[in-house]
Protein backbone atom coordinates (compact mmCIF):
# COMPACT_ATOMS: atom_id res chain seq x y z
CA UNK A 1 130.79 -20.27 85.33
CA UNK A 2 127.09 -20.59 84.35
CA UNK A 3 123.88 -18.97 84.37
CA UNK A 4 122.92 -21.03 87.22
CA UNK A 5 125.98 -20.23 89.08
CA UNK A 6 125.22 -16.97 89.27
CA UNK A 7 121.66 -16.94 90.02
CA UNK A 8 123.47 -19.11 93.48
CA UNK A 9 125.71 -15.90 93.93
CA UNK A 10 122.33 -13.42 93.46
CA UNK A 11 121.13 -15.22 97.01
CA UNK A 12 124.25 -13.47 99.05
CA UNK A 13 121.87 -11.25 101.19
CA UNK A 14 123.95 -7.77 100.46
CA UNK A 15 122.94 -8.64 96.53
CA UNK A 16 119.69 -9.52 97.32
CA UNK A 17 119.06 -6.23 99.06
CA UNK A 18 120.73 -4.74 96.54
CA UNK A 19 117.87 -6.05 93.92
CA UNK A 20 114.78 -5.61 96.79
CA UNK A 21 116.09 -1.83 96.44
CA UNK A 22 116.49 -1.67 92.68
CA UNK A 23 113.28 -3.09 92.22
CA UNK A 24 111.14 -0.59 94.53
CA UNK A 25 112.90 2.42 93.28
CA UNK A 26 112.74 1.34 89.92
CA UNK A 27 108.97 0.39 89.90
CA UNK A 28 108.65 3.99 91.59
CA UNK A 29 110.57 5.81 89.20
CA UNK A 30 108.23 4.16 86.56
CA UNK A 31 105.25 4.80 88.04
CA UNK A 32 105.79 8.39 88.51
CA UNK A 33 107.60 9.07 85.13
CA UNK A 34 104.53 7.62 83.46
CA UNK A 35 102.42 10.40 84.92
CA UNK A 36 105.02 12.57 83.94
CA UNK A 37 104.66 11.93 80.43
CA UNK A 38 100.84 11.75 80.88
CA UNK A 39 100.62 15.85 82.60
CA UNK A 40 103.42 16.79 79.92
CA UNK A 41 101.51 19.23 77.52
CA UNK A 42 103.87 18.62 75.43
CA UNK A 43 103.70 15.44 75.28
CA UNK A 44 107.40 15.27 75.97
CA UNK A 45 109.27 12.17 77.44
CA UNK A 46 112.29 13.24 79.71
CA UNK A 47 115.56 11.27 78.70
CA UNK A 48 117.67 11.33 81.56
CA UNK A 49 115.84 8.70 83.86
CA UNK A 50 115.03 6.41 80.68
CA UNK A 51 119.32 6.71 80.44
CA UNK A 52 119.74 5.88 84.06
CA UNK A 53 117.48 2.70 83.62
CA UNK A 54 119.45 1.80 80.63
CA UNK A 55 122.21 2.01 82.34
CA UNK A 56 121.17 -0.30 85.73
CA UNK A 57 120.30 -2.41 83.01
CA UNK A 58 123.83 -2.60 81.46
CA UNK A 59 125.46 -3.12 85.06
CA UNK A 60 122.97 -6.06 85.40
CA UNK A 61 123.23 -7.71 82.14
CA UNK A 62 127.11 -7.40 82.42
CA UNK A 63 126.21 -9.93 85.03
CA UNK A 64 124.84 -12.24 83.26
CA UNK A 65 127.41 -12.29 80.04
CA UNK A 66 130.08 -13.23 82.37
CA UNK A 67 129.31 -17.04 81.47
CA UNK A 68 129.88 -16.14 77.84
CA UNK A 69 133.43 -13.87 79.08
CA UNK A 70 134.80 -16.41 81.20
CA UNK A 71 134.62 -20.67 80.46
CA UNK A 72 135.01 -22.22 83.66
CA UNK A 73 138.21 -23.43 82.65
CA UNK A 74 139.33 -19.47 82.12
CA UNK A 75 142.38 -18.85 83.77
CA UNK A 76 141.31 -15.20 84.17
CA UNK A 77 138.91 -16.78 87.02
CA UNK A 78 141.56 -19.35 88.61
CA UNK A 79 144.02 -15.78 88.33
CA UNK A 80 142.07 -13.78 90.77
CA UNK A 81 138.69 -12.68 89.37
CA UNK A 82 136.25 -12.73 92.00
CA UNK A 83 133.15 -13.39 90.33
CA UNK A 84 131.30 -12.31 93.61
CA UNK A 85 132.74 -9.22 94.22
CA UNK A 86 131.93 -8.52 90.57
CA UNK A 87 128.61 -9.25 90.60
CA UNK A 88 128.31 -7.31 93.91
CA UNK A 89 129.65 -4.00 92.69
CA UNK A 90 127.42 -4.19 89.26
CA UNK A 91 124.47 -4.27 91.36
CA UNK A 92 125.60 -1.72 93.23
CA UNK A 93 126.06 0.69 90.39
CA UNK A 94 122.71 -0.52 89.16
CA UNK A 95 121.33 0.65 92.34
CA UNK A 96 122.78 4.21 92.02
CA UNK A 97 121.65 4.73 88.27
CA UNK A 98 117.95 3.56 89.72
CA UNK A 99 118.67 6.42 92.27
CA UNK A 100 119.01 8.60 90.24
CA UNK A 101 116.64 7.98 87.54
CA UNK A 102 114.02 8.59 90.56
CA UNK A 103 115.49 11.94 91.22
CA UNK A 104 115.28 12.86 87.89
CA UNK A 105 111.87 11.78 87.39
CA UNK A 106 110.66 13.35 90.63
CA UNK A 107 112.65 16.79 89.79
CA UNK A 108 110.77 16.68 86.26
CA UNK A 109 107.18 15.83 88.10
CA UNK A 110 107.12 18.49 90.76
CA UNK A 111 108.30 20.79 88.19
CA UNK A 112 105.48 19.63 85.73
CA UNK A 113 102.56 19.93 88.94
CA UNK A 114 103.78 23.31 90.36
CA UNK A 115 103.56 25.04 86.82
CA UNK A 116 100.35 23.97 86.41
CA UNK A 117 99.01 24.95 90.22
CA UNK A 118 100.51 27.90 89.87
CA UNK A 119 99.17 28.61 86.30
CA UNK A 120 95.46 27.58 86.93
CA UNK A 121 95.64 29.08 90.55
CA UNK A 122 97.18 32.70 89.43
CA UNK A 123 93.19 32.76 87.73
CA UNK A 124 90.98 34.59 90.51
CA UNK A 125 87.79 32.57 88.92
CA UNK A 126 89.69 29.21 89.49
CA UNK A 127 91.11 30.45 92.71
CA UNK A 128 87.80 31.47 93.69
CA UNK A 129 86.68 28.12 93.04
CA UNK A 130 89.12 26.49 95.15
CA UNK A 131 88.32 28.53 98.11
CA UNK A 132 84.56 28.01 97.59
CA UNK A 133 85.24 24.21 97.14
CA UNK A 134 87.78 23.66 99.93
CA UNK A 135 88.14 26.85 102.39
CA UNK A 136 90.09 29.70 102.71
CA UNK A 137 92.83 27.59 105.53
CA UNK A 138 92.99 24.83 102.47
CA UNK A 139 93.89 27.38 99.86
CA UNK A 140 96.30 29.12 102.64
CA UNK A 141 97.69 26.24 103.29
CA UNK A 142 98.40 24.88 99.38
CA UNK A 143 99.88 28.22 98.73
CA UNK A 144 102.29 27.88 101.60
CA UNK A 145 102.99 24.61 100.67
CA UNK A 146 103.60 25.24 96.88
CA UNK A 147 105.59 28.33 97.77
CA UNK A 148 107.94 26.14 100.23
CA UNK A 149 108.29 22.79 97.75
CA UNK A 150 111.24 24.17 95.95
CA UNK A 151 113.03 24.52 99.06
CA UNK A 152 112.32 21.19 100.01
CA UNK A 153 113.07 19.77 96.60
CA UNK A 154 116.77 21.84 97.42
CA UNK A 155 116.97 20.34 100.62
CA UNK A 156 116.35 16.71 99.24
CA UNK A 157 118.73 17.78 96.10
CA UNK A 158 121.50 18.42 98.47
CA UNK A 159 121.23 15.55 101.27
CA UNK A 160 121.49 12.97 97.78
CA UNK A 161 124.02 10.94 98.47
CA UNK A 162 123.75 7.43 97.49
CA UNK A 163 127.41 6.74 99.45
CA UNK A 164 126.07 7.92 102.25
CA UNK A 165 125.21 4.51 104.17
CA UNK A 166 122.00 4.71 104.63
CA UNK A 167 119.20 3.03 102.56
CA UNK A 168 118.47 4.99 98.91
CA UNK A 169 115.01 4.33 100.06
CA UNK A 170 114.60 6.87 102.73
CA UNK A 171 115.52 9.68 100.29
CA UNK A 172 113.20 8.20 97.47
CA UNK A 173 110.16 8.13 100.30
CA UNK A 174 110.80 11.38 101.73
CA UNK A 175 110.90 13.00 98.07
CA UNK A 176 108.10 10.66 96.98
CA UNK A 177 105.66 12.21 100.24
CA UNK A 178 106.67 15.22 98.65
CA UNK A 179 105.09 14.22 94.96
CA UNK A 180 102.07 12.68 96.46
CA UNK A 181 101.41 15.85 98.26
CA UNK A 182 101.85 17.83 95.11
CA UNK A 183 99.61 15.21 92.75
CA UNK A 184 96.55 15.06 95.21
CA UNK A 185 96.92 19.17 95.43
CA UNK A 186 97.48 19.12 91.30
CA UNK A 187 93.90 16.65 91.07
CA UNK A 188 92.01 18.76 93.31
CA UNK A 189 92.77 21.87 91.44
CA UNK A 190 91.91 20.73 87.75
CA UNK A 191 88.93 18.96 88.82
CA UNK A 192 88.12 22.70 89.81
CA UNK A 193 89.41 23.97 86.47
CA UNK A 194 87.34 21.38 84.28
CA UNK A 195 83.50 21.71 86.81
């Protein structure tokens, strides 16, 4: 077994699916944990997705040593070991620490916005503001909204299953709408704060 060898056993379509998932969740999970960090007052970085990556990693690069593990003349492979099946279930895992580092990162980022809406909006001059700027239905509506995103966040919280069958992507876009919502609402309100 070689490098090359395995890069042939990365085309199976299930792996490659596997890796078109990992990458979009992963490049998700980045993007949003960066502005994360960025909001943080504190200037805090969250550990738990940054240990979920490192993780995926370790599935993938477990991968990739199994040239050095196994010679091709290794009678562990001729006994039974099915590279393929290995490689396929690393992946996997990978897939489900990615999953998870998302969730992390989005329950750290919602928690991070809806502080500071709720903060800077609790001030009648910057509430004022908002209203004057956007309308009373706008400001209705961002309070109902903010009031209703924990149950949401619940709601996504609970329905996480990455056995489930269906794609890890449908729960990372239907929690992502909800972060989107909450960043454009968080932008609109400091650019208020800061006029």
């Amino acid at each position: 077994m070689n490098q090359c060898e395995i890069l042939d056993i990365f085309r199976d379509e299930t792996i490659c699916q596997y890796l078109d998932v990992i990458s979009q969740i992963h490049m998700l999970t980045k993007h949003y944990l960066l502005i994360a960090e960025e909001l943080s007052e504190e200037g805090v970085a969250f550990l738990q997705p940054l240990k979920e990556h490192r993780d995926a990693y370790d599935h993938l690069m477990r991968v990739f040593y199994l040239p050095t593990r196994f010679s091709s003349s290794d009678s562990d492979i001729s006994g039974g070991f099915n590279c393929k099946d290995y490689i396929t279930k690393n992946v996997e895992k990978a897939v489900g620490h990615e999953y998870r580092a998302f969730f992390d990162t989005a329950d750290w980022l919602t928690f991070i916005c809806r502080r500071a809406i709720r903060k800077e909006l609790s001030m009648r001059s910057v509430r004022q503001a908002y209203i004057d700027n956007y309308g009373d239905k706008k400001f209705q509506l961002v309070r109902d909204k903010i009031n209703n995103v924990p149950f949401e966040i619940a709601k996504y919280r609970t329905e996480k299953d990455i056995g489930k069958g269906s794609s890890p992507l449908t729960d990372v876009q239907s929690y992502k709408n909800t972060i989107d919502m909450l960043l454009e609402i968080y932008q609109q309100v400091m650019e208020i704060t800061f006029i």
